[in-house]
PDB file of N, CA and C in Angstrom:
ATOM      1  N   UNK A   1      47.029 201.601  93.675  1.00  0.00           N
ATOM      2  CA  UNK A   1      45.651 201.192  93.451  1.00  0.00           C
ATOM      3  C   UNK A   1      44.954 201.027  94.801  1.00  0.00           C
ATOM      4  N   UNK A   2      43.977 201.570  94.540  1.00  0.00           N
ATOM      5  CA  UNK A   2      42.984 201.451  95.827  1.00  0.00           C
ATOM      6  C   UNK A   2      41.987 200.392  96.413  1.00  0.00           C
ATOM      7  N   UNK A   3      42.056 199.770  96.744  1.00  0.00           N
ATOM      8  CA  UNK A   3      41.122 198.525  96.770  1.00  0.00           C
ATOM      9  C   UNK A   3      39.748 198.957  97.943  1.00  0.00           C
ATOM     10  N   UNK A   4      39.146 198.570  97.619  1.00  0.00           N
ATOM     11  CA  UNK A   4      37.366 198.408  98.595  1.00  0.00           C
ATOM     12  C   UNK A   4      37.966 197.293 100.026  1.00  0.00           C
ATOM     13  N   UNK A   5      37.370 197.632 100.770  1.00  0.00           N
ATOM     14  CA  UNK A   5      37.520 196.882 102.049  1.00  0.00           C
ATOM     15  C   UNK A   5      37.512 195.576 102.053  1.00  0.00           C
ATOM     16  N   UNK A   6      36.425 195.205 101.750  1.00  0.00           N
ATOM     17  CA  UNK A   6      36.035 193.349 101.185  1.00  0.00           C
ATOM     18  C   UNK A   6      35.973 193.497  99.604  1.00  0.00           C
ATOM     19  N   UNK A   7      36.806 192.285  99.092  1.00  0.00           N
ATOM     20  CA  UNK A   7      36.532 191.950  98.072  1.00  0.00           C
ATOM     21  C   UNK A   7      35.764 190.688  97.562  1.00  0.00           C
ATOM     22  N   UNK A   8      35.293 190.277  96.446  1.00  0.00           N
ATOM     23  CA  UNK A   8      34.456 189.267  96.229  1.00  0.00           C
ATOM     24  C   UNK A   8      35.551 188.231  95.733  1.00  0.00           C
ATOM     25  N   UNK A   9      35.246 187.381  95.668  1.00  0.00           N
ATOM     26  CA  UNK A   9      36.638 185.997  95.124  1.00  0.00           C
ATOM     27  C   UNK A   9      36.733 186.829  93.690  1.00  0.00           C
ATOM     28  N   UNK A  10      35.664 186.583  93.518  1.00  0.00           N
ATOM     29  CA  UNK A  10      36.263 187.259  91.546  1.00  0.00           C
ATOM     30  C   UNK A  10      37.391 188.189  91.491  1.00  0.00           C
ATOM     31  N   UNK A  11      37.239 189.109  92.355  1.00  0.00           N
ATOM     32  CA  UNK A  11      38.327 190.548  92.134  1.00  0.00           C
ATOM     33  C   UNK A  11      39.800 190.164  93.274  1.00  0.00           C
ATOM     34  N   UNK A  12      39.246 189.491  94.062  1.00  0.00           N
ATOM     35  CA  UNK A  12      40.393 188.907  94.752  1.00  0.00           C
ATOM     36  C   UNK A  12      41.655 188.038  93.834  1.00  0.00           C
ATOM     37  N   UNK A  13      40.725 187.285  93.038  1.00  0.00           N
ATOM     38  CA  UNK A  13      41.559 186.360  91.774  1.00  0.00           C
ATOM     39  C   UNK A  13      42.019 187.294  90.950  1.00  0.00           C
ATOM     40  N   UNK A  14      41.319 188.128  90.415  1.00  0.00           N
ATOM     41  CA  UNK A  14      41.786 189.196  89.264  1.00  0.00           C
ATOM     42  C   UNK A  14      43.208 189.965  89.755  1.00  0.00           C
ATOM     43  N   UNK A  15      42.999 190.574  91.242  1.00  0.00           N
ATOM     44  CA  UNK A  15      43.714 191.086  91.885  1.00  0.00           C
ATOM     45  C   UNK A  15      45.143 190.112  91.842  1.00  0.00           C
ATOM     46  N   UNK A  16      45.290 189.132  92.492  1.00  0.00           N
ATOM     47  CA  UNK A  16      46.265 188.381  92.148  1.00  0.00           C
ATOM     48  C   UNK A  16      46.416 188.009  90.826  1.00  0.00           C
ATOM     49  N   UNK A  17      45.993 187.666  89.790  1.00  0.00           N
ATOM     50  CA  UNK A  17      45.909 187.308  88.385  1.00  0.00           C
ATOM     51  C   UNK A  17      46.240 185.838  88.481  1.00  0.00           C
ATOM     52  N   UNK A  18      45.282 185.163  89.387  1.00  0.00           N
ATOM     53  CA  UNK A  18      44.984 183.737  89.344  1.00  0.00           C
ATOM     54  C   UNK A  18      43.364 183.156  89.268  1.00  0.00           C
ATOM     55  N   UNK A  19      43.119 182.113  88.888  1.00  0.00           N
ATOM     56  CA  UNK A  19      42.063 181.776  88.062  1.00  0.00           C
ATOM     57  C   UNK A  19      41.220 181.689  89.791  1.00  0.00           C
ATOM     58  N   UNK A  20      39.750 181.811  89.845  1.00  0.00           N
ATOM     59  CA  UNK A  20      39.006 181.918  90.856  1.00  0.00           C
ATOM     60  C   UNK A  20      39.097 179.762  91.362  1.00  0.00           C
ATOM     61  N   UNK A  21      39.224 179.251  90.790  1.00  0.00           N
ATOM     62  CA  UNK A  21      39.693 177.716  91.078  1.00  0.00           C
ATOM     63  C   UNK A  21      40.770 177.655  91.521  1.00  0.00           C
ATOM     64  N   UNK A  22      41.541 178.534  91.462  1.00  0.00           N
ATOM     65  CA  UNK A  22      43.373 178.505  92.123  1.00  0.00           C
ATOM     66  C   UNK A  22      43.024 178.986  93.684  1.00  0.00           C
ATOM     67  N   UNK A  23      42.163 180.036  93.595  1.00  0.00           N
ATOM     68  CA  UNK A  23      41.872 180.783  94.503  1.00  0.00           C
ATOM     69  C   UNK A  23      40.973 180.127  95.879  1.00  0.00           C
ATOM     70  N   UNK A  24      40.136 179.399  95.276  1.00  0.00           N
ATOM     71  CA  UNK A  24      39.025 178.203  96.157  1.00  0.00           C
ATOM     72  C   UNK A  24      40.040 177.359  96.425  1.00  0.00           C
ATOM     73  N   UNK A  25      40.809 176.816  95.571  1.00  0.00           N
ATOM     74  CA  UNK A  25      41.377 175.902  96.220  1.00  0.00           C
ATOM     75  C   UNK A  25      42.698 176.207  97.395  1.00  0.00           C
ATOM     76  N   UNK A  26      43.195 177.155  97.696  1.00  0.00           N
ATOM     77  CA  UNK A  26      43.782 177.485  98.749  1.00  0.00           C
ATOM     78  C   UNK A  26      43.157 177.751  99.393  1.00  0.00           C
ATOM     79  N   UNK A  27      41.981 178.399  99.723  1.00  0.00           N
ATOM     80  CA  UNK A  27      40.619 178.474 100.555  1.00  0.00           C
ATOM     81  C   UNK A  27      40.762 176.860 100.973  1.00  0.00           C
ATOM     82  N   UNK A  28      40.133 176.427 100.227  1.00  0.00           N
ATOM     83  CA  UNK A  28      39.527 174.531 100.975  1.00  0.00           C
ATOM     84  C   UNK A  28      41.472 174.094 101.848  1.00  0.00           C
ATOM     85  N   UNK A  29      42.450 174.805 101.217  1.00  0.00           N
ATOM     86  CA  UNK A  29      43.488 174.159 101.926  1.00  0.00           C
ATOM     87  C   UNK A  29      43.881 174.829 103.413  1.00  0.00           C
ATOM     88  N   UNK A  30      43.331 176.418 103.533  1.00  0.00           N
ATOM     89  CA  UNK A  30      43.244 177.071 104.239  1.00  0.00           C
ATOM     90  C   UNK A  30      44.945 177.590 104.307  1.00  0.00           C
ATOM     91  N   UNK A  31      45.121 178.180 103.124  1.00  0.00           N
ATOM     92  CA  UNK A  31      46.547 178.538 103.140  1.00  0.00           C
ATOM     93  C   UNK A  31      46.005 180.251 102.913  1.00  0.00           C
ATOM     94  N   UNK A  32      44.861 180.400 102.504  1.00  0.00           N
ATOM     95  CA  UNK A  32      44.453 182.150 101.845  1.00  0.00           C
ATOM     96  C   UNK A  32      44.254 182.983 103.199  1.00  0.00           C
ATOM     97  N   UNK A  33      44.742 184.306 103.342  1.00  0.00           N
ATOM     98  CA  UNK A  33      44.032 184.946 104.696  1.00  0.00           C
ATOM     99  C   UNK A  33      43.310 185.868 104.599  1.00  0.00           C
ATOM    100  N   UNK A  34      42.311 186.255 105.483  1.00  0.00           N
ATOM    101  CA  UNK A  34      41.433 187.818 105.423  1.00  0.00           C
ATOM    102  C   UNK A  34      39.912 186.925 104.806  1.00  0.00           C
ATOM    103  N   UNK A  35      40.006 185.758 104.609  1.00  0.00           N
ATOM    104  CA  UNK A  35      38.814 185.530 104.572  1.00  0.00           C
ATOM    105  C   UNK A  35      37.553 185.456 105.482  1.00  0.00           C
ATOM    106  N   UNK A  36      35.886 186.438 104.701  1.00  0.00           N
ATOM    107  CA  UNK A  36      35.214 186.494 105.742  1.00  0.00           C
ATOM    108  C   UNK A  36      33.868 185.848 104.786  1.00  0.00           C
ATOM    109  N   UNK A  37      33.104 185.753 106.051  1.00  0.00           N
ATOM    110  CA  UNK A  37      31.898 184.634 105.874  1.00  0.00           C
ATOM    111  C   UNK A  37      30.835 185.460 105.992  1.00  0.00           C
ATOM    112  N   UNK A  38      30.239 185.988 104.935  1.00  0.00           N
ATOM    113  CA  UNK A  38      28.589 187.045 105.432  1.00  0.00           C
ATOM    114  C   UNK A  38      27.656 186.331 104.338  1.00  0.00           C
ATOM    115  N   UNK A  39      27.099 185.678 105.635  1.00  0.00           N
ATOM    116  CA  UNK A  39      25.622 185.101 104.906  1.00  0.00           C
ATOM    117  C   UNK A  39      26.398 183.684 104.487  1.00  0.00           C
ATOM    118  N   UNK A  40      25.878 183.434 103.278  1.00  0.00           N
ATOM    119  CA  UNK A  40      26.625 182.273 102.453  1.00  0.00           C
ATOM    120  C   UNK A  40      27.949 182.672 100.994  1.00  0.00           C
ATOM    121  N   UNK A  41      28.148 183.925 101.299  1.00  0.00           N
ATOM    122  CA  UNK A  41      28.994 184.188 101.117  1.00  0.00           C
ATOM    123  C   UNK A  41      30.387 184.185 101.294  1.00  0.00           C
ATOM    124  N   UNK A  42      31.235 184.212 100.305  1.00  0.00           N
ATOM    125  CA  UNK A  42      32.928 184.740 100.858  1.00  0.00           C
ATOM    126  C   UNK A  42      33.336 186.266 100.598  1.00  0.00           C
ATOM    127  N   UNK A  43      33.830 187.033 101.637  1.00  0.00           N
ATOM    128  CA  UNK A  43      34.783 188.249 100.732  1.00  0.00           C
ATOM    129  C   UNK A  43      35.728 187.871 101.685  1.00  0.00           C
ATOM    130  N   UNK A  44      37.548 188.798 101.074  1.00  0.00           N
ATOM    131  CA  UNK A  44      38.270 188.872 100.956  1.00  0.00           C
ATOM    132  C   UNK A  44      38.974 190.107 102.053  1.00  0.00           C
ATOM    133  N   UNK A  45      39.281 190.184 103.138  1.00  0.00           N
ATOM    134  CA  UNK A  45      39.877 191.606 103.727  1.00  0.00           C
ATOM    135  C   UNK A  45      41.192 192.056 102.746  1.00  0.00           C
ATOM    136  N   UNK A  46      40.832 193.062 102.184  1.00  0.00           N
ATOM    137  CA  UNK A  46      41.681 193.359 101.441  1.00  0.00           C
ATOM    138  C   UNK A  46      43.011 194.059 102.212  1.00  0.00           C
ATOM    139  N   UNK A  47      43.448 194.425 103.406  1.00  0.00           N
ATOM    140  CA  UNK A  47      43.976 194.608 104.243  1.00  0.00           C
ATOM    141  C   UNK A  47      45.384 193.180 104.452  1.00  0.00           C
ATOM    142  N   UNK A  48      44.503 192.299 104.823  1.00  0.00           N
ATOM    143  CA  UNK A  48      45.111 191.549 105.069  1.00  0.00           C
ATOM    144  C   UNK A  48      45.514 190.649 104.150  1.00  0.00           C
ATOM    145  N   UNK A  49      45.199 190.743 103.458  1.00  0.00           N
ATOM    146  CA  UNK A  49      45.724 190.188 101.609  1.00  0.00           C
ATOM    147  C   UNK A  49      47.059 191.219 101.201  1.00  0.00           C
ATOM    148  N   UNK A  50      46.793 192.279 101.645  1.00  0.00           N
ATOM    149  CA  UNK A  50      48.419 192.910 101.429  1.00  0.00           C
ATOM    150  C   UNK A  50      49.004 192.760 102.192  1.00  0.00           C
ATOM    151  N   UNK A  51      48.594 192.583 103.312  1.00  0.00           N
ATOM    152  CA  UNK A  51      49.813 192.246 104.492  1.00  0.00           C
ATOM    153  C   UNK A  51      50.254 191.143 104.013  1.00  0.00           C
ATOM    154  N   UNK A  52      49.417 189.815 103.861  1.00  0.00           N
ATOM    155  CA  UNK A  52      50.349 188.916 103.495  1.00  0.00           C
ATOM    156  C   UNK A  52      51.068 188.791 102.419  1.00  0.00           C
ATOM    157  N   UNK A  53      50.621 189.279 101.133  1.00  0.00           N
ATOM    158  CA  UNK A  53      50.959 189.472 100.129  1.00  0.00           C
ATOM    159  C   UNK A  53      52.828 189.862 100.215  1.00  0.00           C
ATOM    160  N   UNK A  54      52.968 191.136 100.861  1.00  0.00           N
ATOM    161  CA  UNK A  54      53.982 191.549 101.581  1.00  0.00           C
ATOM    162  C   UNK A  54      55.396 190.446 102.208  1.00  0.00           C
ATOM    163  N   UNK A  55      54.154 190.001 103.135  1.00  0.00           N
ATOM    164  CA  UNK A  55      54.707 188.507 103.930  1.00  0.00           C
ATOM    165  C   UNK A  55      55.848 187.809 102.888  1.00  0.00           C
ATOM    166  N   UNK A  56      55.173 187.988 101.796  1.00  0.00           N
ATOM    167  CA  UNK A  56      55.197 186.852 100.882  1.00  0.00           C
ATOM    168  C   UNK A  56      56.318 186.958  99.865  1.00  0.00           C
ATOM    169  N   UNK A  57      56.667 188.250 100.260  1.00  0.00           N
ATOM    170  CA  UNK A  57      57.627 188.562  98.618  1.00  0.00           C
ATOM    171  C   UNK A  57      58.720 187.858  98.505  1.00  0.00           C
ATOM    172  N   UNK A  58      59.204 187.543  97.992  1.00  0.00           N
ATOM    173  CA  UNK A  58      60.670 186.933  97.225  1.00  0.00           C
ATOM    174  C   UNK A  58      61.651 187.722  96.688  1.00  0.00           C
ATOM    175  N   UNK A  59      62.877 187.922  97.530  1.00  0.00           N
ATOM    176  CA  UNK A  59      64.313 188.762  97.127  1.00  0.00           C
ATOM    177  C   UNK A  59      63.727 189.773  97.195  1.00  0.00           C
ATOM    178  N   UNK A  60      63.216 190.006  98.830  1.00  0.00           N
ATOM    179  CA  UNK A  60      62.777 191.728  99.064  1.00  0.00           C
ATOM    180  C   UNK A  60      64.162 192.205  99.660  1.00  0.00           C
ATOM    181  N   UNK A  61      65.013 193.551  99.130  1.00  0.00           N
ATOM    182  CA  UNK A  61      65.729 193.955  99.469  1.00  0.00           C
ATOM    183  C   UNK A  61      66.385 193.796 101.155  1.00  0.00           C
ATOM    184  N   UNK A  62      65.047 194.265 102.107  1.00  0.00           N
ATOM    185  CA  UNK A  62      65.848 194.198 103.218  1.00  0.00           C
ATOM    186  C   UNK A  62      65.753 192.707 104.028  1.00  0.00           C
ATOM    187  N   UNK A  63      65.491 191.811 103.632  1.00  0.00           N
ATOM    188  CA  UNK A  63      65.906 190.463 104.070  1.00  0.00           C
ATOM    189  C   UNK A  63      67.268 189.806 103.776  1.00  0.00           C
ATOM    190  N   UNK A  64      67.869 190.692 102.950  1.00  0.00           N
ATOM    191  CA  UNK A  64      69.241 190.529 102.353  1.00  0.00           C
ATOM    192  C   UNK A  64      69.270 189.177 101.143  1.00  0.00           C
ATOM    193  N   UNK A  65      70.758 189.103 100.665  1.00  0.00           N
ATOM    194  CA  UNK A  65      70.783 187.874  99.766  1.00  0.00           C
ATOM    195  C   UNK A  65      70.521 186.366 100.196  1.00  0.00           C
TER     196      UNK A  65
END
């Protein structure tokens, strides 16, 4: 799947399949990354949402058992 450069919180949440309140609230904890600020806006670097995403996996083969 191809994602757009910036995403909006909505599709960022969808994207993960967590509620846009799950999503703000790691924002306010500052645990989310790739977040950008245009205007009074939020989007999402979708780049760096897979990188961490990645970061993130659990029982990825080459980290071993």
């Amino acid at each position: 799947m191809r994602l757009p450069r910036l995403l909006t919180i909505a599709e960022a949440a969808d994207y993960l399949r967590i509620s846009r309140g799950a999503l703000y609230a790691r924002i306010q904890r500052g645990t989310f990354p790739g977040l950008v600020k245009i205007g009074r806006h939020y989007r999402v670097d979708s780049a760096r949402l897979l990188a961490w995403l990645d970061q993130s996996r659990v029982g990825d083969a080459s980290t071993g058992p």
